[in-house]
Protein backbone atom coordinates (compact mmCIF):
# COMPACT_ATOMS: atom_id res chain seq x y z
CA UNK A 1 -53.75 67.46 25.53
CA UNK A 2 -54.28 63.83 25.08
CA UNK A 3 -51.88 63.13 28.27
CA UNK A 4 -54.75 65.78 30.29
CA UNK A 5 -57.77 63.58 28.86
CA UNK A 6 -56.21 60.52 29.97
CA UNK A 7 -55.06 61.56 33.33
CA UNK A 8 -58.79 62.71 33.70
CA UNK A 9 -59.92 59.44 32.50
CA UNK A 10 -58.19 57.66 35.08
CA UNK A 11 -59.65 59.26 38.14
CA UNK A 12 -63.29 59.56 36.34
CA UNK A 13 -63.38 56.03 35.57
CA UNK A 14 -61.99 54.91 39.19
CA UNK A 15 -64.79 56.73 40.96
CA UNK A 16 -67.21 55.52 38.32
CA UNK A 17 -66.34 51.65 39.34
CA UNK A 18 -65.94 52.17 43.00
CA UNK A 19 -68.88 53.82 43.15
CA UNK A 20 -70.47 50.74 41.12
CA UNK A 21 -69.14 48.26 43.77
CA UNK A 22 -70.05 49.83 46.76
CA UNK A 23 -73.37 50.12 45.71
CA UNK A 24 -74.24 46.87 43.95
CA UNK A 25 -72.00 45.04 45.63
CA UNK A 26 -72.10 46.65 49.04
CA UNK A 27 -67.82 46.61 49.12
CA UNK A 28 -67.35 49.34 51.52
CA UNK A 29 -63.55 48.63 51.21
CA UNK A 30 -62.89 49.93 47.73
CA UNK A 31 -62.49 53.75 48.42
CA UNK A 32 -60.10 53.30 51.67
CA UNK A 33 -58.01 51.73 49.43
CA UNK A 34 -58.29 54.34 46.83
CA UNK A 35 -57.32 56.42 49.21
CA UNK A 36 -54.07 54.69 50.70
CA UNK A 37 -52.89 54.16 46.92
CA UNK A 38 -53.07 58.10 46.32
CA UNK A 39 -50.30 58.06 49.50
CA UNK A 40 -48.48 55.35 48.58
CA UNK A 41 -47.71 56.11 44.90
CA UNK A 42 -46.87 59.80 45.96
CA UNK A 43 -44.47 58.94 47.85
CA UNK A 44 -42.82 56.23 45.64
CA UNK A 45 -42.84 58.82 43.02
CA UNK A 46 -40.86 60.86 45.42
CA UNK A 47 -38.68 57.59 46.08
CA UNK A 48 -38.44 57.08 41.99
CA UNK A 49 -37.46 60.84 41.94
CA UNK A 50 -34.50 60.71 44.96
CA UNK A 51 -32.92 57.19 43.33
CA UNK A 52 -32.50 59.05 40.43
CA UNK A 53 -31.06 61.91 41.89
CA UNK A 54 -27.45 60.13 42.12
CA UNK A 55 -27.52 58.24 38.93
CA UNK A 56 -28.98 61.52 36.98
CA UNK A 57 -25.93 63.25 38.87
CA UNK A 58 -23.46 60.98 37.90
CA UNK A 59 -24.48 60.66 34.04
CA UNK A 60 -24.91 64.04 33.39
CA UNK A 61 -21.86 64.86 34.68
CA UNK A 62 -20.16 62.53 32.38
CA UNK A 63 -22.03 63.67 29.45
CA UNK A 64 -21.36 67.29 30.47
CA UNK A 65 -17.08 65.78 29.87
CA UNK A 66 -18.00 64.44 26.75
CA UNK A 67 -19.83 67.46 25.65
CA UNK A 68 -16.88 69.98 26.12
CA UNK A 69 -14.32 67.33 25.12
CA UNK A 70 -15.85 67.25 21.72
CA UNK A 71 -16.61 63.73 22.26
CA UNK A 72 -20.44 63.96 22.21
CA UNK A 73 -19.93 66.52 18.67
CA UNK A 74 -18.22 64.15 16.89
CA UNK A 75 -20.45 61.42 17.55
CA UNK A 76 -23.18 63.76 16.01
CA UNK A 77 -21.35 64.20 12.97
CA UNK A 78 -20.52 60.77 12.58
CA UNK A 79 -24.21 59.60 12.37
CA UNK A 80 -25.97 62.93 10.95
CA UNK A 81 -26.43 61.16 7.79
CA UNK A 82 -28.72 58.59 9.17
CA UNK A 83 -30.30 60.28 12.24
CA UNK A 84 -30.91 63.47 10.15
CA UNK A 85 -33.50 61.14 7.78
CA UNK A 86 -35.17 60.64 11.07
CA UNK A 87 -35.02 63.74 12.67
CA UNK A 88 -34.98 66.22 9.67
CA UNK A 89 -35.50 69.57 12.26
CA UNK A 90 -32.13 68.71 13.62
CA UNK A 91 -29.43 70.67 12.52
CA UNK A 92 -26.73 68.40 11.15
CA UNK A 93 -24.12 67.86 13.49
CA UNK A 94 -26.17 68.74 16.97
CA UNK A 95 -24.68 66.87 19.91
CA UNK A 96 -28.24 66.05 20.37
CA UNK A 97 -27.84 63.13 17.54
CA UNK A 98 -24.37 61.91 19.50
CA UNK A 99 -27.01 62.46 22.53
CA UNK A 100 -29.68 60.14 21.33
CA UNK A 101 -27.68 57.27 19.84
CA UNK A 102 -26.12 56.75 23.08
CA UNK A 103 -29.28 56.42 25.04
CA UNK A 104 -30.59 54.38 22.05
CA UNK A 105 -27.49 52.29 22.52
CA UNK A 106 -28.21 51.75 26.50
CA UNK A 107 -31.84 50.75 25.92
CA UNK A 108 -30.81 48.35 23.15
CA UNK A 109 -28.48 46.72 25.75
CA UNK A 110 -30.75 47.26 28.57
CA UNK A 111 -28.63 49.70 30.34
CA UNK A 112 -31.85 51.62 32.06
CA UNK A 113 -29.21 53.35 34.68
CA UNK A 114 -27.87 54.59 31.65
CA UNK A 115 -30.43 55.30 29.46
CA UNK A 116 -32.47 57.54 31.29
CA UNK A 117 -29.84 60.31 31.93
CA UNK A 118 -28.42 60.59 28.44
CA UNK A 119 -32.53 60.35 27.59
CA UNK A 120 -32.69 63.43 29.48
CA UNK A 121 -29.65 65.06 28.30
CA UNK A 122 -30.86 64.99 24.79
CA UNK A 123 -34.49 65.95 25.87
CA UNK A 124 -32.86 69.17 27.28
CA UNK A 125 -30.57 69.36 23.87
CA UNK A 126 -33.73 69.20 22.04
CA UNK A 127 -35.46 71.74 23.79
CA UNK A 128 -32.96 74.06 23.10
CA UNK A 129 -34.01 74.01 19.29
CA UNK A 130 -37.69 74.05 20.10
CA UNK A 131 -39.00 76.97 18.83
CA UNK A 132 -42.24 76.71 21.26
CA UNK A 133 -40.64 75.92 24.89
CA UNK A 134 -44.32 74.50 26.17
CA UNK A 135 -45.30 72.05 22.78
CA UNK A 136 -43.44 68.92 21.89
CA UNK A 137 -41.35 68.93 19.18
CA UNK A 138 -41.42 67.06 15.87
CA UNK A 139 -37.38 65.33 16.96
CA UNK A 140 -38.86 65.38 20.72
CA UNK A 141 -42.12 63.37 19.57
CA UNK A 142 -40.17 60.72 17.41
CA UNK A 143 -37.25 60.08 20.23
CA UNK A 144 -39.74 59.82 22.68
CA UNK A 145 -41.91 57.32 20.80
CA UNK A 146 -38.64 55.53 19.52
CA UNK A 147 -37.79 54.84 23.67
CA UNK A 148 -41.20 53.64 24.56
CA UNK A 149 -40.99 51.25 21.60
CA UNK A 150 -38.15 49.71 24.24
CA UNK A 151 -36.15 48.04 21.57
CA UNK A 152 -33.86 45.55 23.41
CA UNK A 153 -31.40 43.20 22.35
CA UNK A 154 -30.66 41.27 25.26
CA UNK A 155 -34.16 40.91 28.14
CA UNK A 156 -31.73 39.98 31.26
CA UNK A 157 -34.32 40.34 33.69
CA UNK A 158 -36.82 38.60 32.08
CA UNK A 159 -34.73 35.62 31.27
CA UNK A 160 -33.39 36.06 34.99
CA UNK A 161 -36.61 35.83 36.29
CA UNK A 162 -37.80 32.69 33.86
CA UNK A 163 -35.07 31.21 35.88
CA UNK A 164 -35.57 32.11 39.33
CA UNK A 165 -39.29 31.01 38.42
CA UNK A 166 -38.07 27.49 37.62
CA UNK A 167 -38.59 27.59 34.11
CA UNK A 168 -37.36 24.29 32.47
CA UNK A 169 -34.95 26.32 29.93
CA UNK A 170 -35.61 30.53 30.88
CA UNK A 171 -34.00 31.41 27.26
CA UNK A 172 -37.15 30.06 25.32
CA UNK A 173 -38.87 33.26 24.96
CA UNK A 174 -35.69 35.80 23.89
CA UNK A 175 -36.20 35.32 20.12
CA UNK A 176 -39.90 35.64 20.58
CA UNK A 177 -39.45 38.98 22.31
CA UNK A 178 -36.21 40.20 20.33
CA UNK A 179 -39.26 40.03 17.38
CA UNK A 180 -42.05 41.53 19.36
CA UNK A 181 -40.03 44.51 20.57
CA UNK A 182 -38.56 44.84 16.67
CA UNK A 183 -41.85 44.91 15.47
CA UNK A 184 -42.76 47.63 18.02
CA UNK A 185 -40.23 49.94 17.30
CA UNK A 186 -40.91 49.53 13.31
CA UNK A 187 -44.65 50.37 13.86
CA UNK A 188 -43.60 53.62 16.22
CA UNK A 189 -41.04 54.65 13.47
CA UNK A 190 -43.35 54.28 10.09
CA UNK A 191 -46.55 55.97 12.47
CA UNK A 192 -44.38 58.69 13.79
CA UNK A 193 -42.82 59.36 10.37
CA UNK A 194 -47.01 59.62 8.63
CA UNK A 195 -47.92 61.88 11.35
CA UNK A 196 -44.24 64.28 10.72
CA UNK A 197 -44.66 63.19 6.59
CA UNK A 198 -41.07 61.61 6.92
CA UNK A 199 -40.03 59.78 3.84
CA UNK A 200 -38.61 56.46 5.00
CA UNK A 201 -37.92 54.97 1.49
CA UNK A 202 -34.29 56.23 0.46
CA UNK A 203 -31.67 54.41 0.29
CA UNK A 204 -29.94 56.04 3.27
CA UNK A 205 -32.55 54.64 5.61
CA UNK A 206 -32.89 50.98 3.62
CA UNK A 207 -29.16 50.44 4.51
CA UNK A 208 -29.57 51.64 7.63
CA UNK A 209 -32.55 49.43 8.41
CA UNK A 210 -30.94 46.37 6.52
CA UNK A 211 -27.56 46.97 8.81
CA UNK A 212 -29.55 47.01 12.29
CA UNK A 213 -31.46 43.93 10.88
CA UNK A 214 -28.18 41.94 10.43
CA UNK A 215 -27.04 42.57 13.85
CA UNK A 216 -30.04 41.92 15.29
CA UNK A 217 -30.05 38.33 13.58
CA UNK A 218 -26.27 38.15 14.10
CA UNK A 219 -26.82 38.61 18.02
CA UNK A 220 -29.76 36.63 17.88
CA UNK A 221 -27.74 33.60 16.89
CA UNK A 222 -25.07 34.52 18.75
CA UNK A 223 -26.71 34.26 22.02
CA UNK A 224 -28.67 30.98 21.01
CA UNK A 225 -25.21 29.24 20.32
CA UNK A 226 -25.00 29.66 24.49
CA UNK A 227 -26.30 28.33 27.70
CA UNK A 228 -28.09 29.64 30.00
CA UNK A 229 -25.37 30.69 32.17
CA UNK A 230 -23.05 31.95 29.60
CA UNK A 231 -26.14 34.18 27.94
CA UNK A 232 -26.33 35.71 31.57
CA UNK A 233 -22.52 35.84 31.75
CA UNK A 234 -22.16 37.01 28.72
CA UNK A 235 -24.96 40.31 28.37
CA UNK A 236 -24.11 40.79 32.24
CA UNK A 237 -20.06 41.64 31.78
CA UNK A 238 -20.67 43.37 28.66
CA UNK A 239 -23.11 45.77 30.03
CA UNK A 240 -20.50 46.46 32.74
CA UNK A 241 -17.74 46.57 30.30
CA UNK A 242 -19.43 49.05 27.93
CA UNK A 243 -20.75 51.66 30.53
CA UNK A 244 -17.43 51.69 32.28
CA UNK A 245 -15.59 52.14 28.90
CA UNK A 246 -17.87 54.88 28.05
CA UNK A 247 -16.93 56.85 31.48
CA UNK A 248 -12.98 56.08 30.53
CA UNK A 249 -13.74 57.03 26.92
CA UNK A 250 -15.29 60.73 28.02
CA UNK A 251 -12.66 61.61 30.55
CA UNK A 252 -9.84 60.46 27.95
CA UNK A 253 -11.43 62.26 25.78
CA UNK A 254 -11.64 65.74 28.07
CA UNK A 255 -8.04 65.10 29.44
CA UNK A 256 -6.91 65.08 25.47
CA UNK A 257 -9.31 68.40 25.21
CA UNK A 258 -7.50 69.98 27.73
CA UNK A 259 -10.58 70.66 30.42
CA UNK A 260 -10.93 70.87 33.33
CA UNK A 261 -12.46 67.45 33.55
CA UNK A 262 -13.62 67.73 37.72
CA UNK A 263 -15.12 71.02 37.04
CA UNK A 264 -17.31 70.13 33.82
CA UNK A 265 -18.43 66.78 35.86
CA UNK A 266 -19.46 68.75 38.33
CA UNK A 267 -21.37 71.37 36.44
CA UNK A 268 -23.54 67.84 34.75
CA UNK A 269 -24.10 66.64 37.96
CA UNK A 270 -25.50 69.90 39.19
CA UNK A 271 -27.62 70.02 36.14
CA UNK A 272 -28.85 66.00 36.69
CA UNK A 273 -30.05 67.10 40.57
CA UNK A 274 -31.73 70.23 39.27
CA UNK A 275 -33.60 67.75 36.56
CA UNK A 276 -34.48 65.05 39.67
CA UNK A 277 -35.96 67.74 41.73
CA UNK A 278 -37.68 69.31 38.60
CA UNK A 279 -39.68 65.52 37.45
CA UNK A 280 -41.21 65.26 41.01
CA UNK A 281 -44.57 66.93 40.43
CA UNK A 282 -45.00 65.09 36.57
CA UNK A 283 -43.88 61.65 38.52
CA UNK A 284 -46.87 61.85 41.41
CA UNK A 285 -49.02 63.20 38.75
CA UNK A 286 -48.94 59.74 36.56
CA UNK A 287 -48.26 57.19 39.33
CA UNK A 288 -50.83 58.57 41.51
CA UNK A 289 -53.34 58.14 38.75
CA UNK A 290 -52.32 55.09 38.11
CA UNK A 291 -52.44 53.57 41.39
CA UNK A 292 -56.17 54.84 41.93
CA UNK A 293 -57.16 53.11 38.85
CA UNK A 294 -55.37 49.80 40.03
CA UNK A 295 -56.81 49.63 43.42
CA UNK A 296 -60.51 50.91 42.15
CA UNK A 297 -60.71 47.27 40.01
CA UNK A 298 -60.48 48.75 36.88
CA UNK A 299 -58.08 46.70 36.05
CA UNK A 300 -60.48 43.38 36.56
CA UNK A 301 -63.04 45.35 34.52
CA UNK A 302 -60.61 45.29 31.57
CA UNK A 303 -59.35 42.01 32.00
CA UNK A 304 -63.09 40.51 32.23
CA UNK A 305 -64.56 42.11 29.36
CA UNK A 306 -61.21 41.30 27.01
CA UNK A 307 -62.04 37.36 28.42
CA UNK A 308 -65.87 37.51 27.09
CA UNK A 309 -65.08 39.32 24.03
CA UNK A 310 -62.25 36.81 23.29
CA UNK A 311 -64.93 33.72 23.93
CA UNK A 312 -67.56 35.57 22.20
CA UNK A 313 -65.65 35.69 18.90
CA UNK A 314 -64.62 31.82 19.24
CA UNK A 315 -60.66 32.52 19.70
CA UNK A 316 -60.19 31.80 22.85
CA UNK A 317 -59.07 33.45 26.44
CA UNK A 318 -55.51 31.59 26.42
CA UNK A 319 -54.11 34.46 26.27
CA UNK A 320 -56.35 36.56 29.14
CA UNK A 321 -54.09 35.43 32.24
CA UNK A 322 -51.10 36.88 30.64
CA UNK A 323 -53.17 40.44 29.73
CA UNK A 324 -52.59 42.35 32.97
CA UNK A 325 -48.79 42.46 32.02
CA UNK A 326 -49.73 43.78 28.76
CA UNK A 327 -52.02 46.84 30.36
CA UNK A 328 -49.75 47.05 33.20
CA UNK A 329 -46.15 47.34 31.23
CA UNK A 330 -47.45 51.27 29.30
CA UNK A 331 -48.43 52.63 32.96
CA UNK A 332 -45.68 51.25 35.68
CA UNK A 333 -42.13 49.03 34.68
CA UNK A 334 -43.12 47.54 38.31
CA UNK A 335 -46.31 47.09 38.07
CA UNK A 336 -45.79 44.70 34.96
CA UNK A 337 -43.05 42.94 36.38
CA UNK A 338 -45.39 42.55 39.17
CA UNK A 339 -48.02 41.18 37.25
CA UNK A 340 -45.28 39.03 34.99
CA UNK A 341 -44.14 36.87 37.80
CA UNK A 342 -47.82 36.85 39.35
CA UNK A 343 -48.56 35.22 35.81
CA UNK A 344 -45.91 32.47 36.36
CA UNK A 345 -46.35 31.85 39.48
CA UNK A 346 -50.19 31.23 39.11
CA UNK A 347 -49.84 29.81 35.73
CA UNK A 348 -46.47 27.47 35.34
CA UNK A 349 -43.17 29.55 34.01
CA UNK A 350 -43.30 27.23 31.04
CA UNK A 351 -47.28 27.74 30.94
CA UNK A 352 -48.75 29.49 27.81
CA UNK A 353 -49.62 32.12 29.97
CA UNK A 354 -46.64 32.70 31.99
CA UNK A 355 -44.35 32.60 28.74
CA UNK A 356 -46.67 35.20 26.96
CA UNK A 357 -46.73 37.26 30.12
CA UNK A 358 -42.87 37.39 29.46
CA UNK A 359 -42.98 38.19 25.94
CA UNK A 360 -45.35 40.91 27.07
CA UNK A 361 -42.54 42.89 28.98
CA UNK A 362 -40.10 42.70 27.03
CA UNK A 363 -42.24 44.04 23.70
CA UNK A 364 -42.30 47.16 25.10
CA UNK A 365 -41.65 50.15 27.42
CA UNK A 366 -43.15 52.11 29.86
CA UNK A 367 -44.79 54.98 27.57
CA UNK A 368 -46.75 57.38 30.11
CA UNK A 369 -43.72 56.99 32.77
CA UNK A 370 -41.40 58.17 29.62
CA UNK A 371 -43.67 60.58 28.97
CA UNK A 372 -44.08 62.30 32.16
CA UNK A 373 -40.13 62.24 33.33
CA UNK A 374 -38.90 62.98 30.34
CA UNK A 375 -41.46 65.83 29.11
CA UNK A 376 -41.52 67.04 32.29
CA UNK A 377 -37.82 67.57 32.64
CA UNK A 378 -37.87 70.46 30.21
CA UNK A 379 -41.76 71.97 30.66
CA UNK A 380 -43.60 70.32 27.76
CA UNK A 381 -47.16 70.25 28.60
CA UNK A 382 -48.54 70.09 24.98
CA UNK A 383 -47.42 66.37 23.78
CA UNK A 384 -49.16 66.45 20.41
CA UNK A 385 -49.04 62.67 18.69
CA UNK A 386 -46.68 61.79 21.12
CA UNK A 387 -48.66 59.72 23.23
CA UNK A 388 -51.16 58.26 19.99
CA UNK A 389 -47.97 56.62 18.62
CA UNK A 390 -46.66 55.81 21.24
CA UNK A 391 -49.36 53.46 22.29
CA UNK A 392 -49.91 52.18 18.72
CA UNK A 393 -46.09 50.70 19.15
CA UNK A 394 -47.23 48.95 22.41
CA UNK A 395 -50.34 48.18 21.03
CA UNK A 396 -48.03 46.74 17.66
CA UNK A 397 -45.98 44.88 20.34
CA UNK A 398 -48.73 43.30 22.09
CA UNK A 399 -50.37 41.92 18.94
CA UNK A 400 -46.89 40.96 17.64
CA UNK A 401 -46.49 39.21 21.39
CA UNK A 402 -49.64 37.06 21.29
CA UNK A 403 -48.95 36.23 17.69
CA UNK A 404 -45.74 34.70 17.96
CA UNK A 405 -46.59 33.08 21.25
CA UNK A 406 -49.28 31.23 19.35
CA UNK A 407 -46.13 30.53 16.91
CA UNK A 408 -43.52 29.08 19.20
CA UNK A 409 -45.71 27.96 22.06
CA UNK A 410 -49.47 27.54 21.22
C-alpha cells in the first residue's frame, strides 16, 4: 500500500511542478521531456529485465544443483541457530536460510551478478511458506530490508571510480563507508525486528553480532595495510575466486549426490527466464516513475529547499552538492552513480562534496528497485513495513554518511 501511495506521489508531484514551470516560468520544454523519459525508462526497464535474463538463468540453475545435491539444506542447518533468531517464521532447516546467507554473502562482497539470483531464489523459497501468496511476509519483509541496507565489505566501484576521477589516494573514504553502510544495516535490523516484536538481546544474536563485528574490523585493517592497487587486486580476484568456487562447490556437490547435474541446471535456468520475463511490468512500473519525477525538476525542488533549510538553521549547505546521490541511490543504482561522479567532477574527487557523494553510495542500496524485482518476482502487491524500514536504513545511512564525513574530512 505504501509502494501504491508513493508511485502515485511521483507522477502527482511531477505534473504539479511542471505545471508550476510552464506557467510561472513560461518553460514550455518541461513536459516533452516528461514525455521522452516515460519511453526511455520503459525500455531500459525492458533492457534491465533481458540482461538479467542470462545471469538469472545461469544462477538459478546452479542453485537448482545445489538444492537437489543437498548442498543448499545443509547450509540451512548449519546456520538455523542464528538466522532462525532473525527469521523466527522459518522452519528450522529451510533451504531458504542456506538461500539467504549466500546472497547475504554476495552483497557483502559486492557480488551484485550474484546476489540478485540467489535474492530471488530465496524470495521464491519464502513464498512458498507464505501463508497469504499476495502480502509480504514477516521473513520476506526483514530479508528484503536487510538487502536494501546494502551492507558491503569491500566498495570496488566506488574506490575504482575515486581513481579514475583522479582522486589523490581513492581508498580514503572505504572506512567511512564500511561504517555508514554498518550503521544502515543495524538501524534496518533493530526497526524491522520492533515492527515483527523480535527479541534481539540473547546471547545467540550478541555472539553473532560481536563475530560479524570482528571481521568487519579484521577486514577493515586488512585492506588498509594495502595499496591502492593491491586493495583492487586483492577484492577483484577474490570475488572471482569465490563465485567460481561456489559453481565447482554445487556441481561437486550434485556429482557426489548422484544427479543428474545437466538436467537440474537446466530446470533453474528455466525457472531464472520465467522470473526475468515475470519482473518486466514491476521494473517499468518504478523506473518509469522515477524518470518522470527526474526530468519534471523535482529533483532541484528537493535539493533547493534541503540548501535553505540547512542555511536557515546555521549548519551549513556543505553537504547540499553531494545530496542528489543521497535521493538518487533509494530510486536508481545508475542514477546515483550518475549523480556520484557528476559530484566529483563538478566538485574535486578529494572535495568535501565529492568524497561525501561517495560515502553516499556506498551507505546504501537501491530500496524501491529491490522492492519492485524482487516482490514482483513472486506476486506480492501488499508490502506492509517493508518499504517504512527500509527507507529508515537509508535514511540511518545517510545521516551516518554526513556525520562521519564531517569526522574524517570536514
Amino acid at each position: 500500500m505504501v509502494l501504491n501511495y508513493i508511485w502515485i506521489a511521483f507522477f502527482l508531484l511531477a505534473f504539479v511542478i511542471a505545471l508550476g514551470k510552464l506557467i510561472f516560468l513560461g518553460d514550455t520544454t518541461v513536459f516533452p521531456a516528461i514525455m521522452d523519459s516515460t519511453f526511455v525508462q520503459a525500455k531500459s526497464a525492458f533492457e534491465i529485465s533481458l540482461g538479467l535474463t542470462g545471469v538469472l538463468s545461469l544462477w538459478m540453475g546452479v542453485m537448482k544443483i545445489g538444492e537437489k545435491g543437498g548442498l543448499v539444506a545443509a547450509l540451512a542447518r548449519l546456520l538455523s541457530p542464528v538466522l532462525c533468531k532473525i527469521f523466527p517464521d522459518i522452519p528450522k532447516g529451510h533451504p531458504a536460510m542456506g538461500t539467504m546467507f549466500m546472497n547475504f554473502s554476495a552483497n557483502m562482497l559486492g557480488l551484485d551478478n550474484a546476489a540478485t539470483p540467489m535474492g530471488l531464489k530465496a524470495m521464491q523459497e519464502l513464498q512458498d511458506i507464505n501463508p497469504k501468496k499476495d502480502t509480504a511476509s514477516n521473513p520476506m519483509i526483514m530479508f528484503l530490508v536487510l538487502n536494501t541496507s546494502g551492507l558491503t565489505l569491500i566498495p570496488v566501484t566506488v574506490l575504482l571510480y575515486r581513481a579514475e576521477m583522479g582522486a589523490a589516494n581513492p581508498t580514503d573514504v572505504f572506512i567511512p563507508i564500511l561504517l555508514a553502510t554498518t550503521v544502515s544495516t543495524l538501524v534496518g535490523l533493530v526497526v524491522t525486528s520492533i515492527y515483527q516484536r523480535i527479541n534481539l538481546f540473547n546471547r545467540t544474536m550478541l555472539l553473532f553480532l560481536f563475530a560479524v563485528c570482528v571481521i568487519i574490523a579484521g577486514g577493515t585493517w586488512g585492506m588498509m595495510q594495502l595499496s591502492q592497487v593491491h586493495i583492487e587486486l586483492v577484492s577483484t580476484s577474490l570475488a572471482n575466486i569465490i563465485l567460481f568456487s561456489v559453481i565447482i562447490l554445487f556441481i561437486v556437490s550434485g556429482m557426489l549426490s548422484k544427479i543428474n547435474v545437466y538436467d537440474a541446471f537446466i530446470e533453474g535456468a528455466k525457472d531464472g527466464f520465467s522470473t526475468a520475463v515475470r519482473i518486466i511490468p514491476y521494473l517499468i512500473a518504478i523506473l518509469v516513475a522515477i524518470g518522470v519525477f527526474r526530468a519534471s525538476g523535482g529533483m532541484d525542488v528537493i535539493m533547493d529547499g534541503v540548501a535553505w533549510c540547512a542555511n536557515a538553521v546555521g549548519i551549513g549547505d556543505d553537504f547540499v552538492g553531494a545530496l542528489p546521490t543521497a535521493i538518487m541511490k533509494p530510486l536508481s543504482g545508475s542514477g546515483a552513480r550518475g549523480m556520484m561522479i557528476d559530484a566529483m567532477s563538478t566538485y574535486g574527487a578529494d572535495s568535501f562534496a565529492g568524497r561525501l557523494a561517495c560515502l553516499f553510495q556506498g551507505a546504501t542500496d537501491t530500496t524501491f528497485y529491490i522492492l519492485a524485482v524482487y516482490f514482483g518476482s513472486v506476486g506480492i502487491r501488499k508490502t506492509r513495513h517493508a518499504v517504512t524500514c527500509g527507507l529508515l536504513a537509508d535514511f540511518a545511512g545517510i545521516i551516518a554518511a554526513i556525520v562521519l564525513a564531517y569526522i574524517f574530512f570536514g
